[in-house]
Every structure is written in structure tokens, then in C-alpha cells.
C-alpha atoms as a PDB file:
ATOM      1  CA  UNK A   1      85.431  94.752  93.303  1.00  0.00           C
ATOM      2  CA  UNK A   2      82.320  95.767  91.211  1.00  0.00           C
ATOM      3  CA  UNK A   3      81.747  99.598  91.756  1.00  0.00           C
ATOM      4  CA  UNK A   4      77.721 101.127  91.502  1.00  0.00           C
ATOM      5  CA  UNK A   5      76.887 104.118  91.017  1.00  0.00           C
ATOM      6  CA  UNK A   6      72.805 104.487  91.946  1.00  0.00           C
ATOM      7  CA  UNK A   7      71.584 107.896  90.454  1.00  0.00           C
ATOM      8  CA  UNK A   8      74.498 109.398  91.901  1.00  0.00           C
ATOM      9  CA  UNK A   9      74.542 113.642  91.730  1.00  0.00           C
ATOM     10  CA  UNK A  10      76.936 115.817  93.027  1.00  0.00           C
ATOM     11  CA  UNK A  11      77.252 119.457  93.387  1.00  0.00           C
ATOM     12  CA  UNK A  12      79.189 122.121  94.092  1.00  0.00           C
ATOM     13  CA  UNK A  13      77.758 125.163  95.162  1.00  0.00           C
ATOM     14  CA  UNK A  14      74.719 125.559  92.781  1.00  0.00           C
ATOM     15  CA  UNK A  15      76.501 123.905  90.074  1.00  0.00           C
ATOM     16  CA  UNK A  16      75.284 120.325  89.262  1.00  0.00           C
ATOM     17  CA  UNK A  17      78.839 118.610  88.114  1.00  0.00           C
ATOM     18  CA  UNK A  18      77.802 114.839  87.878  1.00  0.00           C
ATOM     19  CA  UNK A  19      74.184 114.617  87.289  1.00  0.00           C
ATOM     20  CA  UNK A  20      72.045 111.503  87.944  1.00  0.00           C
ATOM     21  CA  UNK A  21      75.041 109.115  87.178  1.00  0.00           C
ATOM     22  CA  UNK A  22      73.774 105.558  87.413  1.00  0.00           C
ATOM     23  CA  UNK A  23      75.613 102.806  86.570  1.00  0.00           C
ATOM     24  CA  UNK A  24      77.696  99.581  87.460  1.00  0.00           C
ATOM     25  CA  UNK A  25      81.452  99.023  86.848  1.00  0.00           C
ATOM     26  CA  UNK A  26      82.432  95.554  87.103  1.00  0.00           C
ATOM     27  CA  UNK A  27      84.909  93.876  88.888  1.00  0.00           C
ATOM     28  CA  UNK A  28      88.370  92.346  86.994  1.00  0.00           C
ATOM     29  CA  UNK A  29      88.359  94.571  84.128  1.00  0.00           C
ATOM     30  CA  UNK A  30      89.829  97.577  82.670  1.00  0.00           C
ATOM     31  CA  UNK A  31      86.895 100.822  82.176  1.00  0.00           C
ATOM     32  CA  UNK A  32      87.620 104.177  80.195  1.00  0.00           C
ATOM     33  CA  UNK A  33      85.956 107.332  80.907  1.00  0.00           C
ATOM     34  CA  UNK A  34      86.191 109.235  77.682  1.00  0.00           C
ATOM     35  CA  UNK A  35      85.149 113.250  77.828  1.00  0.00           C
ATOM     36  CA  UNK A  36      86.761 116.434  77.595  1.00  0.00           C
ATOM     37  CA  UNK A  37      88.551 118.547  80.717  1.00  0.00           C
ATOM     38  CA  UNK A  38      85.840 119.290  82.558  1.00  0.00           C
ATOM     39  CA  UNK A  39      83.202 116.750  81.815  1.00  0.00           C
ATOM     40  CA  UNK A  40      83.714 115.355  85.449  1.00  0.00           C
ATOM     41  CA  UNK A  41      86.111 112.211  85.170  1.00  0.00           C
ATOM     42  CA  UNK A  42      87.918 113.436  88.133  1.00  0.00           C
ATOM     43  CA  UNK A  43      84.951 113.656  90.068  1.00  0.00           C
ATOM     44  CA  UNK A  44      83.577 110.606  89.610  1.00  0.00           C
ATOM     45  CA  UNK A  45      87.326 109.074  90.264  1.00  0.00           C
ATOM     46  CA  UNK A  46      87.153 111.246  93.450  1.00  0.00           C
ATOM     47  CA  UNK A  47      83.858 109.777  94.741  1.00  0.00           C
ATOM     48  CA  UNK A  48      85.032 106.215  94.004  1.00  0.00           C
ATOM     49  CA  UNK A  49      87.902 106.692  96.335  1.00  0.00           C
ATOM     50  CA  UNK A  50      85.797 108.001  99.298  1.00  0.00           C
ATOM     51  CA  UNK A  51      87.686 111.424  99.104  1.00  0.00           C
ATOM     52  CA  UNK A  52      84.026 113.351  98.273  1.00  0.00           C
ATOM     53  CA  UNK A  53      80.621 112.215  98.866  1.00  0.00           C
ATOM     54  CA  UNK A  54      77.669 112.432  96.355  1.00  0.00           C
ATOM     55  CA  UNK A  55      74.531 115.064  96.968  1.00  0.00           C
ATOM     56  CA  UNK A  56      72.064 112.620  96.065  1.00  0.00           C
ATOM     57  CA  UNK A  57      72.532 109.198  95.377  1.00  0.00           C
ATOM     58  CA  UNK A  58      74.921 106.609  96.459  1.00  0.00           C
ATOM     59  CA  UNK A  59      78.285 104.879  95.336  1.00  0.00           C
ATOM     60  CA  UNK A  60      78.744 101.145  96.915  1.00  0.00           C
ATOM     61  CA  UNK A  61      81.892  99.218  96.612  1.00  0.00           C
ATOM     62  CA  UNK A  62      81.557  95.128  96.554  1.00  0.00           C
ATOM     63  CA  UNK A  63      78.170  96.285  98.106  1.00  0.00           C
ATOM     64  CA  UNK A  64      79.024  98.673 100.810  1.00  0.00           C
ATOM     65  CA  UNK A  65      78.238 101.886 100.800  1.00  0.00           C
ATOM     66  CA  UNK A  66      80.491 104.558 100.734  1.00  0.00           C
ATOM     67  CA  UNK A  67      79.986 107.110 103.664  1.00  0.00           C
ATOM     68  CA  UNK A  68      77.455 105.161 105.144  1.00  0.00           C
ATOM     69  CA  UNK A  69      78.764 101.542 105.486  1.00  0.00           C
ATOM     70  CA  UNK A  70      82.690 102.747 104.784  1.00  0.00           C
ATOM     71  CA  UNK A  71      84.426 105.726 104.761  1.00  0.00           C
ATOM     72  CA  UNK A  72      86.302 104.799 101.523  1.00  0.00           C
ATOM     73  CA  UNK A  73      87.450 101.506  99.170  1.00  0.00           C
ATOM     74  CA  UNK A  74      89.507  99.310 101.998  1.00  0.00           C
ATOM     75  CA  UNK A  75      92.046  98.614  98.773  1.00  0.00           C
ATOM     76  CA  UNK A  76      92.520 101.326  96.184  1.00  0.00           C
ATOM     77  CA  UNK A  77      95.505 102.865  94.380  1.00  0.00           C
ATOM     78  CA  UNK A  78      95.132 106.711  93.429  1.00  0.00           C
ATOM     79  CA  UNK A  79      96.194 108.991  91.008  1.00  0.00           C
ATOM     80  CA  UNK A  80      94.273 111.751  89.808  1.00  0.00           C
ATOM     81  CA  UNK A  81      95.050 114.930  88.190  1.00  0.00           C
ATOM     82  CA  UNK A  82      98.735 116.262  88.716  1.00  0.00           C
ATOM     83  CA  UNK A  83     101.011 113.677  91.176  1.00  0.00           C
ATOM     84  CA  UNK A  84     102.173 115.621  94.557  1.00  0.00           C
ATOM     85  CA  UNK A  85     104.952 114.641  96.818  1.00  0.00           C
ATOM     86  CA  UNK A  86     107.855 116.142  99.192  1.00  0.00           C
ATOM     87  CA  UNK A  87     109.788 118.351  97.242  1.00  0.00           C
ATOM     88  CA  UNK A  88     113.012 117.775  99.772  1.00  0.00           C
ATOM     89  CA  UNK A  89     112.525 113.703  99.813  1.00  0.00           C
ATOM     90  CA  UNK A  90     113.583 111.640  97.198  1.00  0.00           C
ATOM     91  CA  UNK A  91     111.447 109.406  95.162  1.00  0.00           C
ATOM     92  CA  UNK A  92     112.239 106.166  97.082  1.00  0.00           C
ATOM     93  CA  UNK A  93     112.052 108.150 100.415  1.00  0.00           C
ATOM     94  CA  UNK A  94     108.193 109.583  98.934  1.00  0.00           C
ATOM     95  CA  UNK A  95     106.832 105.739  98.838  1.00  0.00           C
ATOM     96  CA  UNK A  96     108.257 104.832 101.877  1.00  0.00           C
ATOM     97  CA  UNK A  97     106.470 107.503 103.362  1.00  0.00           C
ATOM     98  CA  UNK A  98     103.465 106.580 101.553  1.00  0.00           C
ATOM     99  CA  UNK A  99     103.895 102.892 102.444  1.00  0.00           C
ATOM    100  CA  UNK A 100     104.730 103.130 105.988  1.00  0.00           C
ATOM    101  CA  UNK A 101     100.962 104.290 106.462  1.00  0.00           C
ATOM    102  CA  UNK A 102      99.509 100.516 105.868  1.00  0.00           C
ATOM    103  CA  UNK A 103     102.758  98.758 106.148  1.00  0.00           C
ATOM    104  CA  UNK A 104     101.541  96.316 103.729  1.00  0.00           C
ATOM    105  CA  UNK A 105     104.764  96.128 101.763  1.00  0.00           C
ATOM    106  CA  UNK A 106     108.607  95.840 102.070  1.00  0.00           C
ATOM    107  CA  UNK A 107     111.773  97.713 100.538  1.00  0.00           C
ATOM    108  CA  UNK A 108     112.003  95.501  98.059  1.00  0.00           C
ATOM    109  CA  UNK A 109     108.620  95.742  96.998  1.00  0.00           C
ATOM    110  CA  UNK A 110     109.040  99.432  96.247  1.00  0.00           C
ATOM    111  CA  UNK A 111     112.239  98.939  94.629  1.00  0.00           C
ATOM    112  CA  UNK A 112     110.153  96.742  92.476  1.00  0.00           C
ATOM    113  CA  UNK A 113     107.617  99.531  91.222  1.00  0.00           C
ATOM    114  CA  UNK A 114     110.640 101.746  90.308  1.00  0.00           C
ATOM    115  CA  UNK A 115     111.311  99.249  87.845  1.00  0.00           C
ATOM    116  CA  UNK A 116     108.186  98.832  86.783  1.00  0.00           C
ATOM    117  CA  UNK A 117     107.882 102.714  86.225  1.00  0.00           C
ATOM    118  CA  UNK A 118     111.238 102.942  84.710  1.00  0.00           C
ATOM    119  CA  UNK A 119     112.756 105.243  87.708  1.00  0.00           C
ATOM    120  CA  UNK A 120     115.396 102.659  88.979  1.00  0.00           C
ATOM    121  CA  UNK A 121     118.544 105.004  87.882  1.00  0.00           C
ATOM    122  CA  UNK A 122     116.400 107.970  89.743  1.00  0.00           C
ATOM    123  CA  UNK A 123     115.206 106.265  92.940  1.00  0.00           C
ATOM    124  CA  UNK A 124     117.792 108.393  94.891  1.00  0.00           C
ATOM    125  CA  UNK A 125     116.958 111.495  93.135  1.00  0.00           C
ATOM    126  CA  UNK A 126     115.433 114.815  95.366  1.00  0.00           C
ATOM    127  CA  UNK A 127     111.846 114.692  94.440  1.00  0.00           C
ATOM    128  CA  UNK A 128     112.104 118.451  93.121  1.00  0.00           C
ATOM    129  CA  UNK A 129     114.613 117.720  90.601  1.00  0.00           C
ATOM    130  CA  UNK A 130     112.214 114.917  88.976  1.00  0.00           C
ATOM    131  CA  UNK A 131     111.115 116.191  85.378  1.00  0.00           C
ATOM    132  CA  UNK A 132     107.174 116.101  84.786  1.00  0.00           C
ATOM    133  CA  UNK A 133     107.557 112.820  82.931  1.00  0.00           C
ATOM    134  CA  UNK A 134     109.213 111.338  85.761  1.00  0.00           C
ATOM    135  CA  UNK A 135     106.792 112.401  88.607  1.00  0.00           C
ATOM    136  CA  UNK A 136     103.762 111.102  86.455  1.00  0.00           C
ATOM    137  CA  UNK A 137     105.759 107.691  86.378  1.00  0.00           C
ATOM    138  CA  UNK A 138     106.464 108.054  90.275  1.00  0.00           C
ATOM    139  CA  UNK A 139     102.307 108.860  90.546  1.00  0.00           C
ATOM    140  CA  UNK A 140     101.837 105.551  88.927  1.00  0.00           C
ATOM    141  CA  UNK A 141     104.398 103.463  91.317  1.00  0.00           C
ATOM    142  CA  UNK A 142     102.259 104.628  93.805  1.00  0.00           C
ATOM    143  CA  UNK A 143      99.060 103.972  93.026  1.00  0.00           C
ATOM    144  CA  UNK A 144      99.916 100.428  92.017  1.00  0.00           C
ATOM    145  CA  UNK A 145     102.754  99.383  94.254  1.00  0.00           C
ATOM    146  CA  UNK A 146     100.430  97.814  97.339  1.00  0.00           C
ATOM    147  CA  UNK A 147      98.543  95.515  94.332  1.00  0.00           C
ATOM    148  CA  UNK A 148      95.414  97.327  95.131  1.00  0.00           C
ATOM    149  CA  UNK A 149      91.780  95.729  94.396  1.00  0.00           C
ATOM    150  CA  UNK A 150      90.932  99.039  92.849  1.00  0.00           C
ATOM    151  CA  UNK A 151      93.000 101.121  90.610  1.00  0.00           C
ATOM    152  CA  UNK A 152      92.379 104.662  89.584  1.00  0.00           C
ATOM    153  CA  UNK A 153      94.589 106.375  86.807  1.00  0.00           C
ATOM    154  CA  UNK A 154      93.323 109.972  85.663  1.00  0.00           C
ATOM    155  CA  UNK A 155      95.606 110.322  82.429  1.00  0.00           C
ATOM    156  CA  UNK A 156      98.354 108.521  83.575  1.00  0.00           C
ATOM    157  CA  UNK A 157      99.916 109.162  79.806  1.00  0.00           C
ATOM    158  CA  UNK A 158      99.870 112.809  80.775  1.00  0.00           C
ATOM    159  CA  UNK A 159     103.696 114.391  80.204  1.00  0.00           C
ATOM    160  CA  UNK A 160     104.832 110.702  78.715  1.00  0.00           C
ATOM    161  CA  UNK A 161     106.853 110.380  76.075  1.00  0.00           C
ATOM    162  CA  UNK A 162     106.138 107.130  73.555  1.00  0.00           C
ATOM    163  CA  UNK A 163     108.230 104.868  76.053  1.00  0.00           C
ATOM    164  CA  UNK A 164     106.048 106.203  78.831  1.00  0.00           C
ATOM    165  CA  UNK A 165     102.920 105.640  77.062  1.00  0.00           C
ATOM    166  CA  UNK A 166     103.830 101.791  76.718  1.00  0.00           C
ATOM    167  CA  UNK A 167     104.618 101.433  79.903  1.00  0.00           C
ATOM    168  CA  UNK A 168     101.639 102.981  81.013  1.00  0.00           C
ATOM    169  CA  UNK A 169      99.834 100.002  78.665  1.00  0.00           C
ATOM    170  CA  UNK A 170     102.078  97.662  80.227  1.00  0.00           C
ATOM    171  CA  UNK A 171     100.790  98.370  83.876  1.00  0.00           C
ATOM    172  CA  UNK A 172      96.939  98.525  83.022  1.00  0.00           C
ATOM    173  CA  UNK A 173      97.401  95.204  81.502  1.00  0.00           C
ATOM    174  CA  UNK A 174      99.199  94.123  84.329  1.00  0.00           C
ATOM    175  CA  UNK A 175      96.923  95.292  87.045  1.00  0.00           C
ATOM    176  CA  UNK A 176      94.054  93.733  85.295  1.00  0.00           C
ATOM    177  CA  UNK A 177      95.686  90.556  84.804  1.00  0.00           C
ATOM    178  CA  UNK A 178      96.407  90.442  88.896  1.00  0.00           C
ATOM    179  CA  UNK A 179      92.488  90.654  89.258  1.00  0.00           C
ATOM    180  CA  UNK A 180      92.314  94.354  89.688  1.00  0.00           C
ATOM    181  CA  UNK A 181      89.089  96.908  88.628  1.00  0.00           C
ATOM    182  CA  UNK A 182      90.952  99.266  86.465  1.00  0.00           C
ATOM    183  CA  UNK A 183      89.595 102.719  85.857  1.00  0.00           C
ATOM    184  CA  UNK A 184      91.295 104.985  83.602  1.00  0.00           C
ATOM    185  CA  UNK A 185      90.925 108.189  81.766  1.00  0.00           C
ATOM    186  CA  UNK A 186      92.895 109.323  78.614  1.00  0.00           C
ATOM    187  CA  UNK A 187      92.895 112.187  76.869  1.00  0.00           C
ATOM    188  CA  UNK A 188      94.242 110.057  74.163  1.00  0.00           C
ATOM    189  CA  UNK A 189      91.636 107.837  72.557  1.00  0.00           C
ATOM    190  CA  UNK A 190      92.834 105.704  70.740  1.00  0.00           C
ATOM    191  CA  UNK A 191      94.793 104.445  73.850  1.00  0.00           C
ATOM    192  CA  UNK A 192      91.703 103.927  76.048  1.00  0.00           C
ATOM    193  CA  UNK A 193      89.729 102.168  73.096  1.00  0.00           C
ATOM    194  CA  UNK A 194      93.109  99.798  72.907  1.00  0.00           C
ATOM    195  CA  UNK A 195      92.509  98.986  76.542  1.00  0.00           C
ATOM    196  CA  UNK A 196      89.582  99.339  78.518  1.00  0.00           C
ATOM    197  CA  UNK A 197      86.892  96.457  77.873  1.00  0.00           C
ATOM    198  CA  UNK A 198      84.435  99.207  78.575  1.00  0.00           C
ATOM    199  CA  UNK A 199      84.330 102.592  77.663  1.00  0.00           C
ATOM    200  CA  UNK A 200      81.857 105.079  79.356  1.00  0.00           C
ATOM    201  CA  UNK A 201      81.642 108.273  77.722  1.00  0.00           C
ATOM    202  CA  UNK A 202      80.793 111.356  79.707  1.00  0.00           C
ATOM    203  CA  UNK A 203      79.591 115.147  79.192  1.00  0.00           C
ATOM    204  CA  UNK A 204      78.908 117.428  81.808  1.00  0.00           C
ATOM    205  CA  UNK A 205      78.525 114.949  83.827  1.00  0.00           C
ATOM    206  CA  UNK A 206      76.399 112.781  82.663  1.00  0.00           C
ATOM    207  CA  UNK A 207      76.346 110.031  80.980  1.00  0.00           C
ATOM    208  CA  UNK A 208      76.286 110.243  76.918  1.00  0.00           C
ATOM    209  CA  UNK A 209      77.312 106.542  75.615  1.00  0.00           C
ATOM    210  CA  UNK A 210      78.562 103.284  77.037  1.00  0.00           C
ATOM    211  CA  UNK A 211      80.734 100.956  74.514  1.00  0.00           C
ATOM    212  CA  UNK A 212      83.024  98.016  74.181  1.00  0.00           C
ATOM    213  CA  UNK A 213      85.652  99.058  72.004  1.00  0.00           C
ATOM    214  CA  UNK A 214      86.908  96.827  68.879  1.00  0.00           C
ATOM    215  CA  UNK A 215      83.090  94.828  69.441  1.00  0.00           C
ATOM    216  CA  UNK A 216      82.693  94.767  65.560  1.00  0.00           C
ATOM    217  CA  UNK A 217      86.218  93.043  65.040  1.00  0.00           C
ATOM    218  CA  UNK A 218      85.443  90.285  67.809  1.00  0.00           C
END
């Protein structure tokens, strides 16, 4: 699903934090937003998912209009900033939760994303007892595990170790090659250049630079 953002602004009490964004993300294909803490990567993941609405401006998804047409993306996996579940569930119990809203998917369908995410030996496991590592990979197995049209990872390599990282590769490969729109931010760059198709750089909220990383060696 392509994703537009028409001279989009947003603020927040008298402070301006994304500032006449205005640009297209296309469909099938993984995009990096590159900037600092701060720079408003979150915020622009939060008004693709419908959970804020701009100030001036508008955000459409495959053409519909968020707020006005739809009150947010019909198919879109979430995780932004730091993962937050039941402290007294386990992991498995978490998703089920999580997927029992929809009921799009089965038990064995979650099982499935634990593996994915490396958690099978800690599916059982109280969700408070999870290490940070481990709830960032449990963040992940939800955003992905209903094979969403959208994805939206805000550093999803955040509290991986190496292992993690390439798994986290692994996914955003993975999603993309399903058909998903894959947008992900990494504090890391060198991982987003190695795989987004499109990197959109970002300062205070606006837009600084646009590139396609690895263009010269194609």
C-alpha cells in the first residue's frame, strides 16, 4: 500500500514537530528514516498508523485518507519506541490477547512467529521475567505475525545482540518479499543503508535528503 504524505505538519502545543512533510512512500518495498532521537521518526510512524492526526496536511493510505476517509491503515503491524505487554501473562498468552482482537490467525500461527523471533524455548515464560532483548523480539512477533500490508519497526535492533540484529534483517527481508510496505528506523546506519531501497533522512522534522542506498554500486 503506497503511503502520501501531502504537506503534512503536526504540532504539539506551540511546537512544530514535523513540518511541511510531503512525500510518497511506495508500496512493496523496504523505506529507512534516518535522523537522530528526536528528529520525529516516531511521529511520522505514529501518523501512518492512524494513532495521531496531522495539524495541517493530510496522510492517505492506498488513497484514503486517514481521519477523514479511515480512522487508521485496515492492515498494519506496529512497533514503535519501547514494546509493552502484561507483565503477569506470558509471551504466548500476550499475542493471543493481541490476536483474539481480529481473529485473523490461529495457535499455530503464533507459535510460528516465536520461531521466527527466536522465543520458542520462552513462549511459556511470565512476560515480566523476559530480558529487554527478548521483549524487543516479542514486539517484532507482533507486529508481523497477522502478515500485515503495512509494517512499522521503530529500531527494532534496539537491545539486540548480533544474532538479534540478523534476525531482525531476516524479517524485513521477509516481510518485503510477502508484498509488504516496510518502514523502518535504525539508529544503526549501516543496517538501514543494507536494507531499505529508500532512505529518507529527517531533521526536526523535516525533510533533509532522500536516497537509494548502494545506487553507485548498481
Amino acid at each position: 500500500m503506497a503511503i502520501i504524505f501531502n504537506h503534512v505538519t503536526k504540532k504539539i502545543g506551540k511546537s512544530i514537530v514535523i513540518d511541511d512533510f510531503d512525500i510518497e512512500i511506495p508500496s512493496n518495498q523496504i523505506t529507512g528514516f534516518k535522523g537522530i532521537n528526536g528528529s520525529g521518526k516516531t511521529m511520522l510512524m505514529r501518523l501512518i498508523a492512524g494513532l495521531i492526526y496531522p495539524t495541517m496536511g493530510t496522510v492517505s493510505i492506498d488513497g484514503k485518507v486517514l481521519g477523514k476517509d479511515i480512522t487508521f491503515p485496515p492492515s498494519i503491524g506496529v512497533m514503535l519506541e519501547n514494546p509493552a505487554f502484561l507483565n503477569g501473562y506470558t509471551g504466548y498468552e500476550n499475542l493471543c490477547l493481541l490476536a483474539d482482537i481480529k481473529s485473523e490467525i490461529n495457535a499455530d500461527r503464533i507459535k510460528e512467529v516465536f520461531n521466527i523471533v527466536g522465543l520458542t524455548e520462552n513462549m511459556n515464560k511470565k512476560y515480566r521475567k523476559y530480558s529487554l532483548g527478548m521483549k524487543q523480539r516479542l514486539g517484532i512477533a507482533a507486529a508481523i505475525m497477522e502478515k500485515p500490508d503495512i509494517v512499522l519497526l521503530d529500531e527494532p535492533t534496539n537491545s539486540l545482540d548480533e544474532s538479534g540484529v540478523e534476525m531482525v534483517k531476516r524479517i524485513v527481508r521477509a516481510e518485503k518479499e510477502r508484498g509488504a510496505t516496510v518502514i523502518i528506523s535504525c539508529h544503526d546506519g549501516e543496517v538501514l543503508d543494507e536494507l531499505a531501497d529508500d532512505v529518507i533522512c529527517i531533521k526536526s522534522g523535516k525533510i533533509t535528503d532522500r536516497y537509494v542506498p548502494n545506487e553507485s554500486e548498481v
